[in-house]
Protein backbone atom coordinates (compact mmCIF):
# COMPACT_ATOMS: atom_id res chain seq x y z
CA UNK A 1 -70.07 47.37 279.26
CA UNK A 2 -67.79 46.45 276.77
CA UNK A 3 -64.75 44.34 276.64
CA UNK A 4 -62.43 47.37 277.05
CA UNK A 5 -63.84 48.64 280.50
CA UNK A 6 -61.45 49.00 283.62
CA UNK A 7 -63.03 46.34 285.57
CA UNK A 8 -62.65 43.86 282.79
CA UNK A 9 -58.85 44.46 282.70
CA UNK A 10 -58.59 43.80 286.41
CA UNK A 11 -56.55 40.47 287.54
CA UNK A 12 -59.27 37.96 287.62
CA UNK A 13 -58.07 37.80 291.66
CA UNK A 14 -59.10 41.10 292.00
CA UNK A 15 -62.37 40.29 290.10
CA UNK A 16 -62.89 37.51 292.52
CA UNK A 17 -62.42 39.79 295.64
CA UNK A 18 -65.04 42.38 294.16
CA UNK A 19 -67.32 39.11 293.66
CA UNK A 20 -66.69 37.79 297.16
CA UNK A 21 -68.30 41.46 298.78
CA UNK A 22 -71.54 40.98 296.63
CA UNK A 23 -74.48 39.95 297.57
CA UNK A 24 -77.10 37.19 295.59
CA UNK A 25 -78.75 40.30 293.53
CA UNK A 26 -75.78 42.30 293.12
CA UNK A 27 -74.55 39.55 291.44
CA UNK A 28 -77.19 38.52 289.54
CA UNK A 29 -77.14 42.08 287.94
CA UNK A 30 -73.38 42.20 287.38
CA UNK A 31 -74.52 39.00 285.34
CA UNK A 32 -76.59 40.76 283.60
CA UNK A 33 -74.18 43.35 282.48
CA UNK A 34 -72.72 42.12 279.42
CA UNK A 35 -71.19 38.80 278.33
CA UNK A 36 -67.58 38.84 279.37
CA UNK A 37 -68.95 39.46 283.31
CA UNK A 38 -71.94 37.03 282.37
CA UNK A 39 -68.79 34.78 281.43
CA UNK A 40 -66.50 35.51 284.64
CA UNK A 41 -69.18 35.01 287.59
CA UNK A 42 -70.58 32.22 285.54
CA UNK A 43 -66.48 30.81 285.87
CA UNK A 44 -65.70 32.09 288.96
CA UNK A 45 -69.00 30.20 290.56
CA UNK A 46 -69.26 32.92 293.79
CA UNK A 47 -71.73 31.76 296.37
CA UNK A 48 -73.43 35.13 296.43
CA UNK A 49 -73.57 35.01 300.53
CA UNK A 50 -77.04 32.84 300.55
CA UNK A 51 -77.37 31.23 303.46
CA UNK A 52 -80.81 29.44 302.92
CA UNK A 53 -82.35 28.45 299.78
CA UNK A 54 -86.57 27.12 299.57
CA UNK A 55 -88.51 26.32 296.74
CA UNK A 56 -92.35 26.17 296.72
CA UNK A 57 -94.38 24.75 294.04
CA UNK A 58 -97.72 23.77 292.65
CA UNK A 59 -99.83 23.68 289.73
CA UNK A 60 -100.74 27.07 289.62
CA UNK A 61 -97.54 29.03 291.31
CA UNK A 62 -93.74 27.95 291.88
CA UNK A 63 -91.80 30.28 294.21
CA UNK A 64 -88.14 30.30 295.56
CA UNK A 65 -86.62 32.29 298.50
CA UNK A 66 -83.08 32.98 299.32
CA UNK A 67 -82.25 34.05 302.85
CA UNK A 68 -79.46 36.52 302.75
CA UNK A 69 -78.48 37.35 306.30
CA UNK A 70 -81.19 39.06 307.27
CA UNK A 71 -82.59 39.63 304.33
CA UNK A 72 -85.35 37.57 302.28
CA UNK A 73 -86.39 37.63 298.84
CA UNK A 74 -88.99 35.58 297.99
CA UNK A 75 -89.88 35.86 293.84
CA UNK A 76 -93.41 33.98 292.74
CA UNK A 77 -94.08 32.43 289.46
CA UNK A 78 -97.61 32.77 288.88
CA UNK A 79 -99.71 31.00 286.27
CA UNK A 80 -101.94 33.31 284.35
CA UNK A 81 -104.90 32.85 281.67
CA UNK A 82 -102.25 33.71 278.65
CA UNK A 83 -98.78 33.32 280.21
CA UNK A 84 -97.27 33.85 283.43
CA UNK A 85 -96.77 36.87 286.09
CA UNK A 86 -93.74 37.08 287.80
CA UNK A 87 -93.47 38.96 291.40
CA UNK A 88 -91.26 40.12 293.99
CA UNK A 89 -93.16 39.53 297.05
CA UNK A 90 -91.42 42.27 299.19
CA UNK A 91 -91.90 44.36 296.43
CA UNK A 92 -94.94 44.32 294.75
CA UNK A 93 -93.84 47.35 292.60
CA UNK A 94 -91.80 44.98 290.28
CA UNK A 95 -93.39 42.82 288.28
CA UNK A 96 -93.69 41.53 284.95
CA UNK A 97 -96.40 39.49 282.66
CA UNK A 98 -95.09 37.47 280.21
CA UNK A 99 -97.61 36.20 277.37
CA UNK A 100 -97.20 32.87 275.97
CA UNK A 101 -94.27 31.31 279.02
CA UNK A 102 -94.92 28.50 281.19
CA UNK A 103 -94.41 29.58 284.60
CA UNK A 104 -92.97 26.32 285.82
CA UNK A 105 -90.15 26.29 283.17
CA UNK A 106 -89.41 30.10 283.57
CA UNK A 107 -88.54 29.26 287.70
CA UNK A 108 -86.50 26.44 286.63
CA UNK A 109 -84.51 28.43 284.03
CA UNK A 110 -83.88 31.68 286.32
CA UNK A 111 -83.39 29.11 288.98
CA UNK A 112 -80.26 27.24 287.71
């Protein structure tokens, strides 16, 4: 998305009304969309509608959970023989190995 799409040139009070109707992940992934909206949810510091927040760790896993409603997400950090596997527990389709990242430090970044 670039700096010249609709959305962008909305009010930022409209902005914060589409923000306040997201959900944790739908957030997350408007984050993720480019670096002006990276920029305005990072600003506009919306609470994403998570009602519980749990963090696990250990030496050879961290995890975190957010309770949404009635919806959980639990993600795992996994330690691994050359890097680290993260996981969606509730969806064991999506994962990813990274080579070479310390699985502690990668919860702690995605976390804050």
């Amino acid at each position: 998305m670039t700096d010249k799409s609709p959305f962008l040139k909305l009010p930022e009070i409209v902005m914060d009304n589409v923000l306040h109707y997201c959900d944790y992940m739908e957030i997350a992934s408007l984050r993720k969309t480019c670096r002006s909206l990276r920029k305005f949810v990072d600003t506009a510091k919306s609470d994403g509608r998570v009602d519980k927040v749990m963090i696990d760790c250990d030496a050879y896993e961290g995890k975190f959970f957010l309770q949404l409603g009635e919806k959980t997400i639990e993600i795992a950090y996994t330690k691994t023989m050359d890097g680290c596997g993260i996981f969606d527990t509730g969806n064991w389709l999506w994962s990813r190995l990274l080579k070479g990242e310390d699985h502690m430090e990668l919860l702690k970044n995605d976390f804050s």
